[in-house]
Structure formats: C-alpha cells, structure tokens
N, C-alpha and C. Protein backbone atom coordinates (compact mmCIF):
# COMPACT_ATOMS: atom_id res chain seq x y z
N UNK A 1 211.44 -35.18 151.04
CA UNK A 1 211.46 -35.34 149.61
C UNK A 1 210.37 -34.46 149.00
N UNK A 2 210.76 -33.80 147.77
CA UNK A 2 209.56 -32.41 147.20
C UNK A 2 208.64 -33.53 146.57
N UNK A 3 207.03 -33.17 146.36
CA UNK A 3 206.37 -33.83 145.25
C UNK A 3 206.92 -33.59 144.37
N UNK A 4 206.21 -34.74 143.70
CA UNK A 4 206.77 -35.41 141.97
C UNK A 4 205.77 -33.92 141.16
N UNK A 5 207.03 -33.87 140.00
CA UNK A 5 206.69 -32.83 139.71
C UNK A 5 205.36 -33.31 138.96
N UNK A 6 204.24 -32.32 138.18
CA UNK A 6 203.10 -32.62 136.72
C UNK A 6 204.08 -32.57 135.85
N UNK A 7 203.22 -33.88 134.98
CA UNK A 7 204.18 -34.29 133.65
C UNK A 7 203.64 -32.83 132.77
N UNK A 8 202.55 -32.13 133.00
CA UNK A 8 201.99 -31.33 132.11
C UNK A 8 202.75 -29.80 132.15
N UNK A 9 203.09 -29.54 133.59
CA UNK A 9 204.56 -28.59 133.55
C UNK A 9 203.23 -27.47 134.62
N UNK A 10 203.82 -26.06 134.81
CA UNK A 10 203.18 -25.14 135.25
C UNK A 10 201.51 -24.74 134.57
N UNK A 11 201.54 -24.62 133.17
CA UNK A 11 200.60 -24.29 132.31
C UNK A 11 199.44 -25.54 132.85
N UNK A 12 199.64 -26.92 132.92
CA UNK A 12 198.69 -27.92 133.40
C UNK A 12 198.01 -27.48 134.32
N UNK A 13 199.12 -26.85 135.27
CA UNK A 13 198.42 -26.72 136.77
C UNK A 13 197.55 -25.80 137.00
N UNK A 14 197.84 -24.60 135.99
CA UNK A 14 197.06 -23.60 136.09
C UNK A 14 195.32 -23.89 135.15
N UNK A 15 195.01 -25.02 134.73
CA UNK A 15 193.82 -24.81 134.50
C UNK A 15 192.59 -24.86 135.53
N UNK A 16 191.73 -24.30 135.12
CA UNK A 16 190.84 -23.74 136.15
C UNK A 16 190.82 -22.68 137.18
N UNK A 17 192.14 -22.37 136.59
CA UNK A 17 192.50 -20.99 137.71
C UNK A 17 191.61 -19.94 137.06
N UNK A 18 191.59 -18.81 137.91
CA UNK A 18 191.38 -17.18 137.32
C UNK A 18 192.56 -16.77 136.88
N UNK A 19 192.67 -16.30 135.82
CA UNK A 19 193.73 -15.82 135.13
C UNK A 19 193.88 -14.08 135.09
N UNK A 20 194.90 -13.39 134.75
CA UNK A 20 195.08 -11.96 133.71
C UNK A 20 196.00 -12.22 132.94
N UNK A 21 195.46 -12.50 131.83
CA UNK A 21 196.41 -12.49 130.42
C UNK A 21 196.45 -11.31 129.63
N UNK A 22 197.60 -10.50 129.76
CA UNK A 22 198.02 -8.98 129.02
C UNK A 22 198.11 -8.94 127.74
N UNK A 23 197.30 -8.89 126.46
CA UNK A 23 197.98 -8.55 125.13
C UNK A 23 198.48 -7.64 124.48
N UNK A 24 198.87 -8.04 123.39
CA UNK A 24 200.10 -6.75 122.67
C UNK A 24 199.34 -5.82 122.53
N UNK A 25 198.16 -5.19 122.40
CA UNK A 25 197.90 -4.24 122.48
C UNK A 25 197.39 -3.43 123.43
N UNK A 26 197.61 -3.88 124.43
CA UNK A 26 197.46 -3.64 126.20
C UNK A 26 196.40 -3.69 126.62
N UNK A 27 195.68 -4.51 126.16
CA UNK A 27 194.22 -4.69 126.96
C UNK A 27 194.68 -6.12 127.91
N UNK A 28 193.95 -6.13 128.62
CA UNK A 28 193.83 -7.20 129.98
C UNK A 28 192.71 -7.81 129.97
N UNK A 29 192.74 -9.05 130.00
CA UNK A 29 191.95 -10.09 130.09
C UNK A 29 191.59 -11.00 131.04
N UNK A 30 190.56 -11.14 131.83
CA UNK A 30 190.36 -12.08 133.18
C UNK A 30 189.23 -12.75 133.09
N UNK A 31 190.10 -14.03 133.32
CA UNK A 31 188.95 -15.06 132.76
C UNK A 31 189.49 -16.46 133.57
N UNK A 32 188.64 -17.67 133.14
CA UNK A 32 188.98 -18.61 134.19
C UNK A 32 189.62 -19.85 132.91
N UNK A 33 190.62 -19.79 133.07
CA UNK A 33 191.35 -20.76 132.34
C UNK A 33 191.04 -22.49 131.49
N UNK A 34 190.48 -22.74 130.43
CA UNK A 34 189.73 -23.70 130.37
C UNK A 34 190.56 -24.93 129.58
N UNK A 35 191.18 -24.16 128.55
CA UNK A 35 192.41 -25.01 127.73
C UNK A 35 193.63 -23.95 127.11
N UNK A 36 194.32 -25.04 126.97
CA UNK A 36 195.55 -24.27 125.83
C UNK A 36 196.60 -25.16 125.34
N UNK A 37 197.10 -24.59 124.52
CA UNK A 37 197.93 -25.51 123.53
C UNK A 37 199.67 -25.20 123.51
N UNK A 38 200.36 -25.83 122.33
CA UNK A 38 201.89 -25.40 122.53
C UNK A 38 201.96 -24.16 121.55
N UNK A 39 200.80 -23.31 121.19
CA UNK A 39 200.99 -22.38 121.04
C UNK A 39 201.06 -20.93 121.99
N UNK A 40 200.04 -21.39 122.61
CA UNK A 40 199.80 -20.82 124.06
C UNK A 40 198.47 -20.13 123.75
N UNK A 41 198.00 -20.85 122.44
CA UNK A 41 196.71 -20.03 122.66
C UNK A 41 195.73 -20.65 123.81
N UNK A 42 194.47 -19.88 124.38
CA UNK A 42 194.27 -19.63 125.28
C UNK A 42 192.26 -20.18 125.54
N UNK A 43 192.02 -20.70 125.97
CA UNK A 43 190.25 -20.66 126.35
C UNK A 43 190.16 -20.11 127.48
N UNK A 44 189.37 -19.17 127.72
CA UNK A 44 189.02 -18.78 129.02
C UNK A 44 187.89 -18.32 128.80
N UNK A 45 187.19 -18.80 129.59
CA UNK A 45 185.71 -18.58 130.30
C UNK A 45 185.11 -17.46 131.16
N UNK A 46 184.15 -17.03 131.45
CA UNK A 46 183.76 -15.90 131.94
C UNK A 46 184.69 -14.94 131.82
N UNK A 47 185.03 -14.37 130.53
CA UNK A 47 186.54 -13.44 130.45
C UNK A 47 185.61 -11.90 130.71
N UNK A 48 186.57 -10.78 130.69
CA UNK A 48 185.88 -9.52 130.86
C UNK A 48 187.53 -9.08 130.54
N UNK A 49 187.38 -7.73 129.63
CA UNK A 49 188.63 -7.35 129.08
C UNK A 49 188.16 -6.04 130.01
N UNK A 50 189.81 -5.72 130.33
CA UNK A 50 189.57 -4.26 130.67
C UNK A 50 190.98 -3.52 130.32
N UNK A 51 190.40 -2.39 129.43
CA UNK A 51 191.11 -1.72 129.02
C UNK A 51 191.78 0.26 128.93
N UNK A 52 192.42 0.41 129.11
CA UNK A 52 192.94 2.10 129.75
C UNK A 52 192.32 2.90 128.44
N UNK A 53 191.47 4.26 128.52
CA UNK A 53 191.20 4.81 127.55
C UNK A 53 191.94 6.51 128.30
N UNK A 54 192.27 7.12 127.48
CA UNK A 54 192.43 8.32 127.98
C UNK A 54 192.08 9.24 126.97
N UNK A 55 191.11 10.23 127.47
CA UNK A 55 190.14 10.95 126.94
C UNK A 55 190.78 12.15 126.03
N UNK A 56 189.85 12.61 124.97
CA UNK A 56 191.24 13.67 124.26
C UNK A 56 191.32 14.86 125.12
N UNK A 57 192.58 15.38 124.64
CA UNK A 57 192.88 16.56 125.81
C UNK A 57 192.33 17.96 124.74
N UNK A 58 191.66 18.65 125.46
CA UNK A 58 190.92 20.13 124.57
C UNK A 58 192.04 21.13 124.84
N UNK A 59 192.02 21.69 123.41
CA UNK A 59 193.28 22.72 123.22
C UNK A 59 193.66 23.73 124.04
N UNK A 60 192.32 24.03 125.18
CA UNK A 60 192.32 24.75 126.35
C UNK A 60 193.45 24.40 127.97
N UNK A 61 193.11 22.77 127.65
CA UNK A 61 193.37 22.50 128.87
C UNK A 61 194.73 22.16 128.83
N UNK A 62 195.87 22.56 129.28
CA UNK A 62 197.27 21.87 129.96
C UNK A 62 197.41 20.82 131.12
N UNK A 63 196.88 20.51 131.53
CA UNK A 63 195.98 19.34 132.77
C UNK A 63 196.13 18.35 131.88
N UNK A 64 196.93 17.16 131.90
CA UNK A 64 196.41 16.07 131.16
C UNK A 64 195.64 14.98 131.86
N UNK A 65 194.34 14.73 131.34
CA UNK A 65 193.17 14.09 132.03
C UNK A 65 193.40 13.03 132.28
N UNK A 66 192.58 12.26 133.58
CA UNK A 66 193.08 11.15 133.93
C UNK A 66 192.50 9.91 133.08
N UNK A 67 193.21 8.85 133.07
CA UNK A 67 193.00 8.02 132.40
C UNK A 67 192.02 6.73 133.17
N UNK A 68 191.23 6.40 132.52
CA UNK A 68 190.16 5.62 133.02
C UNK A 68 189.93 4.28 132.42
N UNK A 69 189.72 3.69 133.17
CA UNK A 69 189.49 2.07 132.79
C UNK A 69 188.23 1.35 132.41
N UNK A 70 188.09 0.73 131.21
CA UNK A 70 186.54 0.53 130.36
C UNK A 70 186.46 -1.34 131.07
N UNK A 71 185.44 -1.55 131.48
CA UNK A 71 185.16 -2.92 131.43
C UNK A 71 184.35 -3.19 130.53
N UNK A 72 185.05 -4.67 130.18
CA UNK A 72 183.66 -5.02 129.06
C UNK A 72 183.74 -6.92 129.10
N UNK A 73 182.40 -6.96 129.37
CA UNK A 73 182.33 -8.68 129.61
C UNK A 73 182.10 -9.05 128.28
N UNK A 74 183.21 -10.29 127.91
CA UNK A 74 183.41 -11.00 127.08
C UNK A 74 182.58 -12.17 127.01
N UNK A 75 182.65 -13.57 128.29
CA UNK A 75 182.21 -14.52 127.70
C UNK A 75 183.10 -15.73 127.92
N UNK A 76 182.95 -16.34 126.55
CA UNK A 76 184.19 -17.71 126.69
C UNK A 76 184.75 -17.04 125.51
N UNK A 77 186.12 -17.13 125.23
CA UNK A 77 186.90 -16.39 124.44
C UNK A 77 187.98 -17.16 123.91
N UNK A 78 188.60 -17.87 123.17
CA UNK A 78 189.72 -18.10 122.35
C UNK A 78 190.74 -17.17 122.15
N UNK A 79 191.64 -17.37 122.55
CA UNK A 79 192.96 -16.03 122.55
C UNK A 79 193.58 -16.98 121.96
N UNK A 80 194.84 -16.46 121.19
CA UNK A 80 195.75 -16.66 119.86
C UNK A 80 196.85 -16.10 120.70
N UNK A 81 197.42 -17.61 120.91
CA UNK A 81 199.01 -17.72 121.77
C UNK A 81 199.84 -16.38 121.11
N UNK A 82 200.07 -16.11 120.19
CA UNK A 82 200.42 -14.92 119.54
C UNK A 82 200.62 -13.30 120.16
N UNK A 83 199.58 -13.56 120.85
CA UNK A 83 199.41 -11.79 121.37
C UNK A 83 199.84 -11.92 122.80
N UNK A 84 200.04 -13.14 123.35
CA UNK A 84 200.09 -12.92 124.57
C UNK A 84 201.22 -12.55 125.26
N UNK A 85 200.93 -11.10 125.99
CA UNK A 85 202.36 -10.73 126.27
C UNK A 85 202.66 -11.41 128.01
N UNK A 86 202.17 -11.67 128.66
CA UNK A 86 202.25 -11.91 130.27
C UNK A 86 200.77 -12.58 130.88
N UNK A 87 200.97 -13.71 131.80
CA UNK A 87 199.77 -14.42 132.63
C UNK A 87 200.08 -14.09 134.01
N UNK A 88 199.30 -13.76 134.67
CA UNK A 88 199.68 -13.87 136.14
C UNK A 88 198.55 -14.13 136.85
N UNK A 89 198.34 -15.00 138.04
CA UNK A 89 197.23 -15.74 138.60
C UNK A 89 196.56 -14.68 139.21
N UNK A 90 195.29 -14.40 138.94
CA UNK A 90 193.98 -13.70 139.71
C UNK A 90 193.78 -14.47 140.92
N UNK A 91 193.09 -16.17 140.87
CA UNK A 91 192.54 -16.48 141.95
C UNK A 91 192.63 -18.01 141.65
N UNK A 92 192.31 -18.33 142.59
CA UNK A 92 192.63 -20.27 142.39
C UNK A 92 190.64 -20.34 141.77
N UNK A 93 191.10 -21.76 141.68
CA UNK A 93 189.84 -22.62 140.94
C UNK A 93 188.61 -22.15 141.95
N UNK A 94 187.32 -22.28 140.99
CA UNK A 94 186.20 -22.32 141.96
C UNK A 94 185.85 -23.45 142.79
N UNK A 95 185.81 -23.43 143.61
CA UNK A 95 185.14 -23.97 145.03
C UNK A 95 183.92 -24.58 144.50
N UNK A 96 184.09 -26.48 144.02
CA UNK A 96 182.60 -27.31 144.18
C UNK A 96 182.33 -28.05 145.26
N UNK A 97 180.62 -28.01 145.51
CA UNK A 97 180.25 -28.19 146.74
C UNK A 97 179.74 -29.32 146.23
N UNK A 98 179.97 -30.64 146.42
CA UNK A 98 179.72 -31.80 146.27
C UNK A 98 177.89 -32.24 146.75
N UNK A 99 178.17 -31.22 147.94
CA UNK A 99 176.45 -30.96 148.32
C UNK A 99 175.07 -30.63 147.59
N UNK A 100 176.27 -29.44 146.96
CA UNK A 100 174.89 -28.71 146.10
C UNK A 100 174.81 -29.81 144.88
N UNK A 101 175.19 -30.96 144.32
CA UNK A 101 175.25 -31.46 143.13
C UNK A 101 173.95 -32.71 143.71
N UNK A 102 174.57 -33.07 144.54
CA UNK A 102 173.87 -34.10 145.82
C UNK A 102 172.29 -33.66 145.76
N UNK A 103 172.41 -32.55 146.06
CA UNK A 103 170.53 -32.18 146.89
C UNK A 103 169.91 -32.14 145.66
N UNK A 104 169.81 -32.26 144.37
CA UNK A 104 169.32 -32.16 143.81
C UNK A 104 167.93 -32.80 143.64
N UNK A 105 166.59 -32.21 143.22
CA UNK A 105 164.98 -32.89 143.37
C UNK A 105 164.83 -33.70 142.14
N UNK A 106 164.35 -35.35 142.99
CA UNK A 106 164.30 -36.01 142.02
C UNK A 106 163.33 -35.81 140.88
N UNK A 107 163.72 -35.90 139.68
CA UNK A 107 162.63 -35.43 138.57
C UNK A 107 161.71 -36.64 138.31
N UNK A 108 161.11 -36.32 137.64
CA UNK A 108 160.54 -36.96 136.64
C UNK A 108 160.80 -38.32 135.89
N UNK A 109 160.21 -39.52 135.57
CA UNK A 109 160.47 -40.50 135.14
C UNK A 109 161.75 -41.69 135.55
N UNK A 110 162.12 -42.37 134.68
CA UNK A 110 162.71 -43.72 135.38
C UNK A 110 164.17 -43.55 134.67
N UNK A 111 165.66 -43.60 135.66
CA UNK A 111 166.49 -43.50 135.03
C UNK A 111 166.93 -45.18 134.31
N UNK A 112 167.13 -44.52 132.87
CA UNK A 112 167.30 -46.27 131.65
C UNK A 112 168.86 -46.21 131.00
N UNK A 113 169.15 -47.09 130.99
CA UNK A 113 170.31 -46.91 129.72
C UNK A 113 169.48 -46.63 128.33
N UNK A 114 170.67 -46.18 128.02
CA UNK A 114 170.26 -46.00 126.60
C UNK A 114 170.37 -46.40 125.59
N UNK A 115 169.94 -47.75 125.18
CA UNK A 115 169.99 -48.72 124.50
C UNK A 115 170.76 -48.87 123.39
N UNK A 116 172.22 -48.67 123.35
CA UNK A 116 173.24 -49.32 122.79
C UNK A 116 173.76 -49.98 122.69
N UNK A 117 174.21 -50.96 121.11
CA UNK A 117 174.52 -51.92 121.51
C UNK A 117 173.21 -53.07 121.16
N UNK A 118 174.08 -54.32 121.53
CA UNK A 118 173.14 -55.42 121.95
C UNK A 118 171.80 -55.28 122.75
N UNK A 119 170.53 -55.77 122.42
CA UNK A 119 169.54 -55.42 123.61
C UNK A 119 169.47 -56.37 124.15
N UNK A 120 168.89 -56.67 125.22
CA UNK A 120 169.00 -57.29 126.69
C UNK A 120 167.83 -58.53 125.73
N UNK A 121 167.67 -59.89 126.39
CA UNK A 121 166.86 -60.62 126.18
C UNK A 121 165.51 -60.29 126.88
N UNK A 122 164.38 -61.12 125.86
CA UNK A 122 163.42 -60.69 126.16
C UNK A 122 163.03 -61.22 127.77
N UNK A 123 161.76 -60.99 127.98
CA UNK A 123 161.58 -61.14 129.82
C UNK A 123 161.04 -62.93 129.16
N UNK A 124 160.97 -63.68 130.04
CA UNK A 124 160.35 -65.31 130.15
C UNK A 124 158.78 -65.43 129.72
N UNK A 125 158.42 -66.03 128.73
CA UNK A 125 157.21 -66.04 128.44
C UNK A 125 156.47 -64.86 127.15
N UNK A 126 157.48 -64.38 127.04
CA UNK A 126 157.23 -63.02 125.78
C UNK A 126 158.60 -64.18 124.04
N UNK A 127 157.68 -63.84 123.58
CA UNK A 127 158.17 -64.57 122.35
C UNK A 127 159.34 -63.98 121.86
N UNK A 128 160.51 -64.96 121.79
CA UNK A 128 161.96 -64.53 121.42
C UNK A 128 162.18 -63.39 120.09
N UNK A 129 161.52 -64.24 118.99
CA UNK A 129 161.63 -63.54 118.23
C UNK A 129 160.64 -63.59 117.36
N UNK A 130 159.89 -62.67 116.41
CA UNK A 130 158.98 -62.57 115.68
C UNK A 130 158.86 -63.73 114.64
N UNK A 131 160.57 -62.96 113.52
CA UNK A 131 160.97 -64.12 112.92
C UNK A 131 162.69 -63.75 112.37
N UNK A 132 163.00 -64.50 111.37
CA UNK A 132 164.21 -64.73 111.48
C UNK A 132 164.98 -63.17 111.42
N UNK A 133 165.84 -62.59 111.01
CA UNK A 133 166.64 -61.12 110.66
C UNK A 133 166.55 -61.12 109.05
N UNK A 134 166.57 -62.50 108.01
CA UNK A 134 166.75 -62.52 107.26
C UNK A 134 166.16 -63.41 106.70
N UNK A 135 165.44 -63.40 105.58
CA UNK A 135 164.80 -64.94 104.76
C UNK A 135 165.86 -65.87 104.78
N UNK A 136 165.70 -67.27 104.72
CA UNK A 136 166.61 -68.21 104.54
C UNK A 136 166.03 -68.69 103.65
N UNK A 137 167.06 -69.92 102.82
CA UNK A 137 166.52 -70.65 101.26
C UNK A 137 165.85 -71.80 102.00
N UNK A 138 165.17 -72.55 101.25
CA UNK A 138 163.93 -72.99 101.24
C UNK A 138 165.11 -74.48 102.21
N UNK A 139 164.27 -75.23 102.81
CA UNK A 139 164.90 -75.99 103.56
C UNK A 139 165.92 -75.92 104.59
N UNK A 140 166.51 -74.78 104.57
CA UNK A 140 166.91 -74.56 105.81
C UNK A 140 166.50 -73.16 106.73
N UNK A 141 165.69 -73.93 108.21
CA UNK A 141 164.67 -73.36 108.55
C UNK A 141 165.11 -71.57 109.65
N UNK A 142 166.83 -71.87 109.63
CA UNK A 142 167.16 -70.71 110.09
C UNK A 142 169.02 -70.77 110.33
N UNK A 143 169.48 -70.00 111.26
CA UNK A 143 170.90 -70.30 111.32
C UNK A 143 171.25 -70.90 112.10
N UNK A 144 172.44 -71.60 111.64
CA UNK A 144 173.12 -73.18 112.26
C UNK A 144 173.10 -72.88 113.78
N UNK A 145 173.20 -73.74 114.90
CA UNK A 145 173.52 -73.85 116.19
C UNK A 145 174.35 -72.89 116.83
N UNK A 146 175.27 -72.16 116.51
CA UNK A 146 176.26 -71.23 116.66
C UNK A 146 176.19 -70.29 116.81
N UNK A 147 175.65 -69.83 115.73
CA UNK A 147 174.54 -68.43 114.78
C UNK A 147 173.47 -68.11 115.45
N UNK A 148 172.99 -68.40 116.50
CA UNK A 148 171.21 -68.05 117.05
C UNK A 148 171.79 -67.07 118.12
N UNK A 149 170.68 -65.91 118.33
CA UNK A 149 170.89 -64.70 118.80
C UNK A 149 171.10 -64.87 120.61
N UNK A 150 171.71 -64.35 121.14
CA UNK A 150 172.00 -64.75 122.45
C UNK A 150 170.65 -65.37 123.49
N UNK A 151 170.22 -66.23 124.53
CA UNK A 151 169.27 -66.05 124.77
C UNK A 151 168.16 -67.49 124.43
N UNK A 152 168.62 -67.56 122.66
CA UNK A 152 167.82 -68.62 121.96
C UNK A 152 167.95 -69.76 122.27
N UNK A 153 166.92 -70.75 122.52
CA UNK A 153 167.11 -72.03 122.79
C UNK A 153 168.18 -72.57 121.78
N UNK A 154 168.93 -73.85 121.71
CA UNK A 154 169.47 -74.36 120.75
C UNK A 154 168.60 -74.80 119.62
N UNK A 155 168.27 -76.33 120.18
CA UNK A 155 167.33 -76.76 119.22
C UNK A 155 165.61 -76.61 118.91
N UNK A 156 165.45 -75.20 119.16
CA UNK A 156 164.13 -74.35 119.23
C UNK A 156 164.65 -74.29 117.37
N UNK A 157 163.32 -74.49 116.71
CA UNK A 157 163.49 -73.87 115.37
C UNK A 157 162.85 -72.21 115.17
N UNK A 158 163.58 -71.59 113.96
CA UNK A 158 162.90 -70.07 114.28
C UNK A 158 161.41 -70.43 113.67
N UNK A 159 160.36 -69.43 114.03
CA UNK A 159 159.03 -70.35 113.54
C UNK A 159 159.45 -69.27 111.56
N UNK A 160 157.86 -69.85 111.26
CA UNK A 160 158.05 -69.42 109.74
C UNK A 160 157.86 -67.67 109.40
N UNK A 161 158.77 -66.96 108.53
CA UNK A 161 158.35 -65.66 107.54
C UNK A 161 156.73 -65.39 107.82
N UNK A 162 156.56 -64.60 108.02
CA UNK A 162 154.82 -64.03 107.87
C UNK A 162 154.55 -64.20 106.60
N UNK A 163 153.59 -64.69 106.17
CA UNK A 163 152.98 -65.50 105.14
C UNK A 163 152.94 -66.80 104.92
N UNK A 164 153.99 -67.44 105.49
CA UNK A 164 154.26 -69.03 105.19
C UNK A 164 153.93 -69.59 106.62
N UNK A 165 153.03 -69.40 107.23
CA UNK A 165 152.65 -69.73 108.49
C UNK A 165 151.94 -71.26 108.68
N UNK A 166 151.48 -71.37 107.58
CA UNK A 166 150.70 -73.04 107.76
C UNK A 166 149.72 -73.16 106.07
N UNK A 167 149.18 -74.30 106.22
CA UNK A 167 148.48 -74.21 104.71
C UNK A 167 147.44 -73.12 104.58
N UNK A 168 146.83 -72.81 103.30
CA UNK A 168 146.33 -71.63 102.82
C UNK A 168 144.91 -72.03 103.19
N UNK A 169 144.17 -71.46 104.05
CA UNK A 169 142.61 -70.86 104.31
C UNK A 169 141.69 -72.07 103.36
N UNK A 170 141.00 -72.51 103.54
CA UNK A 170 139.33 -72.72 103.43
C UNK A 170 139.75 -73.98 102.57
C-alpha cells in the first residue's frame, strides 16, 4: 500500500528544501524555501540570484563574446507568485544535529517562568497580602468567602488600608 498522500500537496513538502526558482525575466534564484501561498508567492532564505550578462560586442569584433554569469547574494527575499516561471529542487533540507543544540554551555543565572498570569502563592510565613486590591465601604472588612484570592485562609479577615491601622498616636 503507497503512503497517505500530504494534505498540503507537493508545494508542503518542499519547504525547507534548496530551491531554483526561474523568473520572467530570466534571472535564477537559489534559496532555501521558507513559505508560500496560493499565489505562489515565495520566502526564501539565504537566496543568491544569478544572472546571464553578455558583454557588448565592439564594431570590430564578429566573434560574439561569451556570455557570463553574475552572482549576487540576496538574503531572505519575498518573490511575487507572479513572475515565477519554473521551481526545480537544488538540494533537500539542512541536516540538524540534535547534538550541537544539546552541548550547549550553561549560562548564566536561574531558568524562571515568566510570570504570566496568576502568581504563585506566597512561601509559608511571608504575609498573604499587604492589603485588600480595593477599598471596601465602611463595615465590610473585605470580600465575601468566595471572593478571597487563591491561597487565603477563609475566615482570616484582610487586615486594615494603611492609615486605618489602630487608634491615632499619643
């Protein structure tokens, strides 16, 4: 029985390949395939165009001179499904060495999440909370049983607003 075909078709398979993509104006393009669309435009990476120049011919010479090929490194490049006259595979995907990602020297400092989100409760013995998120009206000393931040005792009251801490000095 053949494998099941890619739902993504030939074009899927070819990403990450080395490419030569020919455009309408006959330059050649080789690059390593990164995305593309149902236009057929094109991302390719480390591209380098190379293109045929043929030199002018001097009114002397009947010899028509040979024609020579210009390289020129591109880069990462966006091509416009539009121009493209022909693809044909350069080279398969690059070769990752799971090794070289591996050996890497441990750096510097402590790996943390990055605190999104909810934060973790405090450690045992470090005070829950300063004070409430929000003033509450006078007699009721914080939010109902339900309402208290993960962590919080139930019937712990929140203590008082900074300023209303106890009676006034001297």
């Amino acid at each position: 029985m053949p494998p099941p075909k890619s739902k993504g078709g030939k074009m899927l398979g070819l990403i990450n390949w080395r490419l030569k993509v020919t455009i309408n104006d006959g330059r050649a393009l080789t690059g390593q395939m990164l995305a593309f669309d149902k236009h057929m435009n094109l991302v390719l990476a480390e591209c380098e165009e190379f293109r045929r120049v043929r030199p002018k011919k001097k009114p002397g010479d009947e010899s028509a001179p040979a024609e020579q090929e210009l390289k020129r490194t591109l880069g990462l490049v966006i091509l416009r499904g539009e121009t493209v006259v022909s693809l044909s595979v350069e080279g398969p995907p690059p070769v990752v060495d799971d090794d070289k990602k591996n050996s890497l020297p441990v750096g510097p400092g402590r790996g943390m999440p990055a605190g999104r989100g909810m934060g973790m409760m405090p450690p045992m013995g470090a005070p829950a909370m300063n004070r409430p998120p929000m003033p509450f009206p006078p007699g009721m000393p914080g939010p109902p049983p339900g309402f208290r931040p993960p962590g919080f005792p139930a019937n712990m009251p929140f203590p008082p607003p900074p300023g209303f801490g106890g009676p006034p000095p001297g």
